[in-house]
Protein backbone atom coordinates (compact mmCIF):
# COMPACT_ATOMS: atom_id res chain seq x y z
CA UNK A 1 0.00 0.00 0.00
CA UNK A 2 1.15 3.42 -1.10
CA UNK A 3 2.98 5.46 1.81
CA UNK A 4 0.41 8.48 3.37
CA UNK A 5 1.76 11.91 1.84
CA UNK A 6 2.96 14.16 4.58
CA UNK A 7 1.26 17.44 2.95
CA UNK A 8 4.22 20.25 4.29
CA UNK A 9 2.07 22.95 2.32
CA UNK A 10 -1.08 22.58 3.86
CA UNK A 11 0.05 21.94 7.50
CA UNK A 12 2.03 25.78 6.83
CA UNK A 13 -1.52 27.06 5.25
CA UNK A 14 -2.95 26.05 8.55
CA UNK A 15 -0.01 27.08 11.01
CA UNK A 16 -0.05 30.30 9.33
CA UNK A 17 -3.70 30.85 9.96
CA UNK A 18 -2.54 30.17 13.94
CA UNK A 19 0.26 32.39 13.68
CA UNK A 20 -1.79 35.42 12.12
CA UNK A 21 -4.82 35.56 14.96
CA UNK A 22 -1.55 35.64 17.52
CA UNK A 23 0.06 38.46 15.69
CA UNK A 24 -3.07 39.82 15.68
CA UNK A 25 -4.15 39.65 19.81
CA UNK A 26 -0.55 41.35 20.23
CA UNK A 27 0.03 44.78 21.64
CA UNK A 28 2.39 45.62 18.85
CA UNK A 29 3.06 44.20 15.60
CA UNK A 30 6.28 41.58 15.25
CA UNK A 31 9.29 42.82 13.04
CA UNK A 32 11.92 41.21 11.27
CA UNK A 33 14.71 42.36 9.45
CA UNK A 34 16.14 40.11 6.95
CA UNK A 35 20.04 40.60 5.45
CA UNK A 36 21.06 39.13 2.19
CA UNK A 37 24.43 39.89 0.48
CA UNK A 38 25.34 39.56 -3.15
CA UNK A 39 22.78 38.12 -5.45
CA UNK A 40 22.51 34.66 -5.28
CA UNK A 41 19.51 33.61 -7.07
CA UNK A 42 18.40 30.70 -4.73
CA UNK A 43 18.94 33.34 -1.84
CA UNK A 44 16.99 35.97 -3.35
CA UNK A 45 14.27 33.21 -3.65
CA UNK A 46 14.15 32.56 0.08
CA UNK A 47 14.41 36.58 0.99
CA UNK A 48 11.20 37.08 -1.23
CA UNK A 49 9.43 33.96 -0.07
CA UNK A 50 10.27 35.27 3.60
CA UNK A 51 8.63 38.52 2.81
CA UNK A 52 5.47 37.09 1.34
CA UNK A 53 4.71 35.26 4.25
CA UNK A 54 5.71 37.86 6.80
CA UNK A 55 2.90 40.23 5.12
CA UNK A 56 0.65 37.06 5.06
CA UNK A 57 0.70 36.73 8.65
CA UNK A 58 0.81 40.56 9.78
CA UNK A 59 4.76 40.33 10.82
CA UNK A 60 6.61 43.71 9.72
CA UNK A 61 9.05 43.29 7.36
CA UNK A 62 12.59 45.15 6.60
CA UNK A 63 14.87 43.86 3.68
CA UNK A 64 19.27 44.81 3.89
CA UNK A 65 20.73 43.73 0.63
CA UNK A 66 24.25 44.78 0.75
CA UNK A 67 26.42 44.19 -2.59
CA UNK A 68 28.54 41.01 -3.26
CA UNK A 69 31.89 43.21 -2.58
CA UNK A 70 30.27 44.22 0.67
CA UNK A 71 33.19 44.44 3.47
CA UNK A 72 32.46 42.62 6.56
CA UNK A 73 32.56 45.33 8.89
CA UNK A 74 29.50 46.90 6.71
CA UNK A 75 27.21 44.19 8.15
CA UNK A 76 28.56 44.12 11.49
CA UNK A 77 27.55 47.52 11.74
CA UNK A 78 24.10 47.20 9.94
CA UNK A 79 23.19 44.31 12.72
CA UNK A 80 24.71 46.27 15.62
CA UNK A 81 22.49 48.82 14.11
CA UNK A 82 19.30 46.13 14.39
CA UNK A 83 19.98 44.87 17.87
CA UNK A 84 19.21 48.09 19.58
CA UNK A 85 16.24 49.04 17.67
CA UNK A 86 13.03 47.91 19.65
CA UNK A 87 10.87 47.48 16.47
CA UNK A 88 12.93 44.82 15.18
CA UNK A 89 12.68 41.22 17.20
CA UNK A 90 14.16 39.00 14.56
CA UNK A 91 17.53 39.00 12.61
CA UNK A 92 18.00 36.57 9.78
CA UNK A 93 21.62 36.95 7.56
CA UNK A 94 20.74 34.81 4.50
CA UNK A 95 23.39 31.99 4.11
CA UNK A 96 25.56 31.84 2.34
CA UNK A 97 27.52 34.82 2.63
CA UNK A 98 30.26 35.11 0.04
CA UNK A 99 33.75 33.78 0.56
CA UNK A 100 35.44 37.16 2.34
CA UNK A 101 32.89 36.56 5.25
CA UNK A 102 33.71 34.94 8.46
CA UNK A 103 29.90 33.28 8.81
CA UNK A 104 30.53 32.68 12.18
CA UNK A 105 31.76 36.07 13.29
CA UNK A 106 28.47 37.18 11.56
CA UNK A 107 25.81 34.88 13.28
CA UNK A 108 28.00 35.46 16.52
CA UNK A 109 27.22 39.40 16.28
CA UNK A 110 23.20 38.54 16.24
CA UNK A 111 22.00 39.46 19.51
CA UNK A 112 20.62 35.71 21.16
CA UNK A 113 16.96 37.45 21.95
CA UNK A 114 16.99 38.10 18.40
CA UNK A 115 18.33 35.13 16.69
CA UNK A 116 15.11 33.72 14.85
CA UNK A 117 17.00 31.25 12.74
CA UNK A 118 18.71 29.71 16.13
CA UNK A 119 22.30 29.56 14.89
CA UNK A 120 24.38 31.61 17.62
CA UNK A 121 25.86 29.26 19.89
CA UNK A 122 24.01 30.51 23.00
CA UNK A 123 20.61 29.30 20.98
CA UNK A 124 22.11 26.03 20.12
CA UNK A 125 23.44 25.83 23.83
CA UNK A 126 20.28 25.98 25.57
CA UNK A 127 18.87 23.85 22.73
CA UNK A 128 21.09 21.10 23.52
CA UNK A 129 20.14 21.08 27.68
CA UNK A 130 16.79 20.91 26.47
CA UNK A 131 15.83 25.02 27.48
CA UNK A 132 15.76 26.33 23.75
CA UNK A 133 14.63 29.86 23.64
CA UNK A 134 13.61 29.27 19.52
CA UNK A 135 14.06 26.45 17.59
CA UNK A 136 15.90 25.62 14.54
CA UNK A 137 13.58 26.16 11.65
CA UNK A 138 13.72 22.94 9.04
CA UNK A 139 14.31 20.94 12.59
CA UNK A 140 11.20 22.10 14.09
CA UNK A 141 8.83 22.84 10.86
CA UNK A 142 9.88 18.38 10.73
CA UNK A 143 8.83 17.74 14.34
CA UNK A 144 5.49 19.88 13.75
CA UNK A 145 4.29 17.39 10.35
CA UNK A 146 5.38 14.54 12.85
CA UNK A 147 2.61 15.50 15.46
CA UNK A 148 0.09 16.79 12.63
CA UNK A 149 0.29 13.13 11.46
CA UNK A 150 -0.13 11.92 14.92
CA UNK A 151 3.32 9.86 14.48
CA UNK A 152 5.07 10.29 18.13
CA UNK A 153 9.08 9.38 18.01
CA UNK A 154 8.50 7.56 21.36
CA UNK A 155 10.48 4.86 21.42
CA UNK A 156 11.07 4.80 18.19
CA UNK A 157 14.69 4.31 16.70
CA UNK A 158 15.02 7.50 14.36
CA UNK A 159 18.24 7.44 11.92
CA UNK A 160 19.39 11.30 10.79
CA UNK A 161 21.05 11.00 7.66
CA UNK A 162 23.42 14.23 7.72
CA UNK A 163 24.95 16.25 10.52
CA UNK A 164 25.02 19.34 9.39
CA UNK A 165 24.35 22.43 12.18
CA UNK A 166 21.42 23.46 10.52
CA UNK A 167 19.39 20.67 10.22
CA UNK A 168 21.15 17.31 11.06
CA UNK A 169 22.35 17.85 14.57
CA UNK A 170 19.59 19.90 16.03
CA UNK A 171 16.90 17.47 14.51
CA UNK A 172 18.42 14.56 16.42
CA UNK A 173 18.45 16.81 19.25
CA UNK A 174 14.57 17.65 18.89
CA UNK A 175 13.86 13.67 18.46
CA UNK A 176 15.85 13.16 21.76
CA UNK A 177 13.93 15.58 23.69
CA UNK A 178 10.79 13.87 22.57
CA UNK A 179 12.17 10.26 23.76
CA UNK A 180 13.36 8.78 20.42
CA UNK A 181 16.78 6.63 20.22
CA UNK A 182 18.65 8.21 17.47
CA UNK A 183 21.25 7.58 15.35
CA UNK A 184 23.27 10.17 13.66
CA UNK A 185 24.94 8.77 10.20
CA UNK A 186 27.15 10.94 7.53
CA UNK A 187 29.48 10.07 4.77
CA UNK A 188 32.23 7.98 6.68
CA UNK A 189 28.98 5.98 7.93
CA UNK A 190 30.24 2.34 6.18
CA UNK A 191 26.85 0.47 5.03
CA UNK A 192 24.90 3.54 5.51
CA UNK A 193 22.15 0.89 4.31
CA UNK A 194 22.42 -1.38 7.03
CA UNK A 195 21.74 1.66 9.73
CA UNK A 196 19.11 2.94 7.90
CA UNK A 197 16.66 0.22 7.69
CA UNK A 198 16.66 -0.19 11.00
CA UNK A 199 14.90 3.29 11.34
CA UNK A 200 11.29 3.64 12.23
CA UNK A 201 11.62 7.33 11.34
CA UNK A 202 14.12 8.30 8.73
CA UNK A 203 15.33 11.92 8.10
CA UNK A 204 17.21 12.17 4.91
CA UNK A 205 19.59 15.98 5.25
CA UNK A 206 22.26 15.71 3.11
CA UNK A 207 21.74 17.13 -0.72
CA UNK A 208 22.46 14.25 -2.77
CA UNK A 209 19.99 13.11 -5.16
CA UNK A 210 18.37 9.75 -4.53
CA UNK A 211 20.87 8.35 -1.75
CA UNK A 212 17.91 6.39 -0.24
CA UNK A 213 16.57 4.32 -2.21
CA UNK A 214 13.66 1.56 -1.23
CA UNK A 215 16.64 -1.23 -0.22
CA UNK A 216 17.34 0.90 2.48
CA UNK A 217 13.99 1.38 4.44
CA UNK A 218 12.03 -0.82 6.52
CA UNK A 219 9.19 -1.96 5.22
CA UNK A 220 5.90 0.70 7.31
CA UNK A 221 8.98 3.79 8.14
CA UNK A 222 8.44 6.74 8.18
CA UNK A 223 10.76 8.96 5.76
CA UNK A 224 11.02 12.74 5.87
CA UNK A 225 13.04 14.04 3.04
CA UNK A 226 14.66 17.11 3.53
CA UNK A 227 16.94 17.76 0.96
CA UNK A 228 16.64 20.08 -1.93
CA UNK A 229 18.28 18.87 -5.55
CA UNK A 230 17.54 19.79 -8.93
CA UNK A 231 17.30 17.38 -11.63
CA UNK A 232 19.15 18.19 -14.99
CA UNK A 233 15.66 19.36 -16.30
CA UNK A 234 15.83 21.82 -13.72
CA UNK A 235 12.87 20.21 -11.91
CA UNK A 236 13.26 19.48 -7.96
CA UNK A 237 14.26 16.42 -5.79
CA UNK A 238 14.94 15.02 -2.70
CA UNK A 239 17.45 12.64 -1.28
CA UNK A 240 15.19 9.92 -1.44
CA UNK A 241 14.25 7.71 -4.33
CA UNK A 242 10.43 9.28 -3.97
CA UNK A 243 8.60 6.82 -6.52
CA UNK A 244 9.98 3.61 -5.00
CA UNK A 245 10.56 4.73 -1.34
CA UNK A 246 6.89 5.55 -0.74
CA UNK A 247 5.63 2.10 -2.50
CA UNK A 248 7.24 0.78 0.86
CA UNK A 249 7.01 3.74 3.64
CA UNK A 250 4.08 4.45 5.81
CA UNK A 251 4.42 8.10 5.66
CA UNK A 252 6.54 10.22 3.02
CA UNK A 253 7.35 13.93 2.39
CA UNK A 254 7.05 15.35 -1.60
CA UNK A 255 9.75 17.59 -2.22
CA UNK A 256 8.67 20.32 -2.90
CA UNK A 257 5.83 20.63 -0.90
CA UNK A 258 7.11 19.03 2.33
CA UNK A 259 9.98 20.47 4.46
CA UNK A 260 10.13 23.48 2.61
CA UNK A 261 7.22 25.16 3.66
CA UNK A 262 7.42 24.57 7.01
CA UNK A 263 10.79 25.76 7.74
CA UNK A 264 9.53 29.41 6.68
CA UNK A 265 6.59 29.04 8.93
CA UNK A 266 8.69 27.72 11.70
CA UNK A 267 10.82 31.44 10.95
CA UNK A 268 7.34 33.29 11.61
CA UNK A 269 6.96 31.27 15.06
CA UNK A 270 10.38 32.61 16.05
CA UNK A 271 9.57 36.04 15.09
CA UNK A 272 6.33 35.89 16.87
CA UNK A 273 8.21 33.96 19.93
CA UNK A 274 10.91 36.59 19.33
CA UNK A 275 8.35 39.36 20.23
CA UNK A 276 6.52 37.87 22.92
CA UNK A 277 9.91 37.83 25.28
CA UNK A 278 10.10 41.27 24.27
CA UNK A 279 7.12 41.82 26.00
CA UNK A 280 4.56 43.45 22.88
């Protein structure tokens, strides 16, 4: 039987909805400010999608786009700039930043209170002891279609596939907090095969075009792709084999129309979040 498709887009239609009647009963309206440097056309996607929503749900928006030969110290001071202004409760820097950037020393300067995409270490720190203040977008928009879908990682054995800070590492961090046995695996994992089909929940993060394939998931898993690929036709993939995968899964994400849209809406909870601890 055909695997249940895990509908990302209309689980952020809905959260939206939830997120615009709290905007709404607040005593001020939410603001972000959103930095992108150079022009990066899969960036400049993101900024406008992050826009669009932010005026969907009432948030205030500001855009920064600073030019590809930008200096560092520029954006230091543009964010120095944003941390002291009271209108403005979430900072996102749109990765990546070109090479003459020290990334770190960027996310680093975001004041914690306002770091909506949860990247400076203090966020990541209290994430870890299990206190997060916001939490990591992709991460948390996966952990939200979990629960709409009524599948709890209880007890389950959940294999990440991909450690990256963005998305591997804090999503095996989320699925420990909620009492799930995890396994981290990456590309010195030998018979990556073998670890995955022991996984009741599988998380695919790594960016390579149909590395799970149906061999390598149990038969009734659950499989949450969250990779973004493009075919040579230009058209969009996962890192799982969709077609065969989901002939054997009981629950499957599309890409697109999965992960994606939930990691924006997951930016619009930390912004509202983001706002609420500064008291509007």
């Amino acid at each position: 039987m055909p695997a249940t498709i895990i509908d990302g887009k209309a689980l952020a239609a809905k959260c939206k909805a939830r997120i615009k009647g709290e905007v709404e009963a607040l005593s001020k309206r939410p603001g972000l400010a959103v930095i992108i440097v150079g022009d990066n056309p899969a960036s400049r996607i993101y900024v406008n999608h992050k826009k669009k929503d932010c005026e969907e749900c009432g948030i205030y928006s500001e855009e920064y786009a600073l030019p590809e030969q930008a200096a560092q110290k520029e954006l230091l001071e543009l964010i120095d700039v944003l941390n002291g202004r009271e209108d403005i409760d979430g900072i996102l820097c749109q990765l990546p930043l070109p090479e003459q950037f020290d990334e770190k020393a960027v996310l680093e300067a975001i004041d914690p209170g306002k770091d909506v995409d949860c990247f400076h270490p203090y966020n990541v720190g209290k994430l870890m002891i299990g206190e997060p203040v916001f939490l990591p977008c992709t991460p948390a928009g996966v952990m939200e279609m979990l629960d709409e879908y009524g599948i709890d990682p209880k007890g389950k054995h959940c294999v990440v596939v991909g450690r990256s800070n963005i998305v591997g590492k804090p999503q095996a961090m989320l699925l420990l907090h909620r009492h799930a046995t995890v396994t981290v695996c990456h590309s010195r994992t030998p018979d990556l095969g073998a670890v995955t089909r022991q996984a009741d929940i599988l998380v695919a993060a790594v960016g390579k075009r149909d590395l799970i394939t149906a061999d390598m998931v149990k038969e009734g898993a659950v499989v949450i792709d969250v990779a973004m690929n493009k075919k040579e036709d230009g058209k969009l993939c996962g890192d799982v084999a969709y077609a065969e995968v989901a002939e054997k899964a009981s629950y499957i994400t599309p890409v697109p129309g999965g992960c994606g849209p939930m990691t924006r809406v997951m930016l619009l909870q930390n912004t509202l979040t983001a706002a609420r601890t500064h008291g509007k």
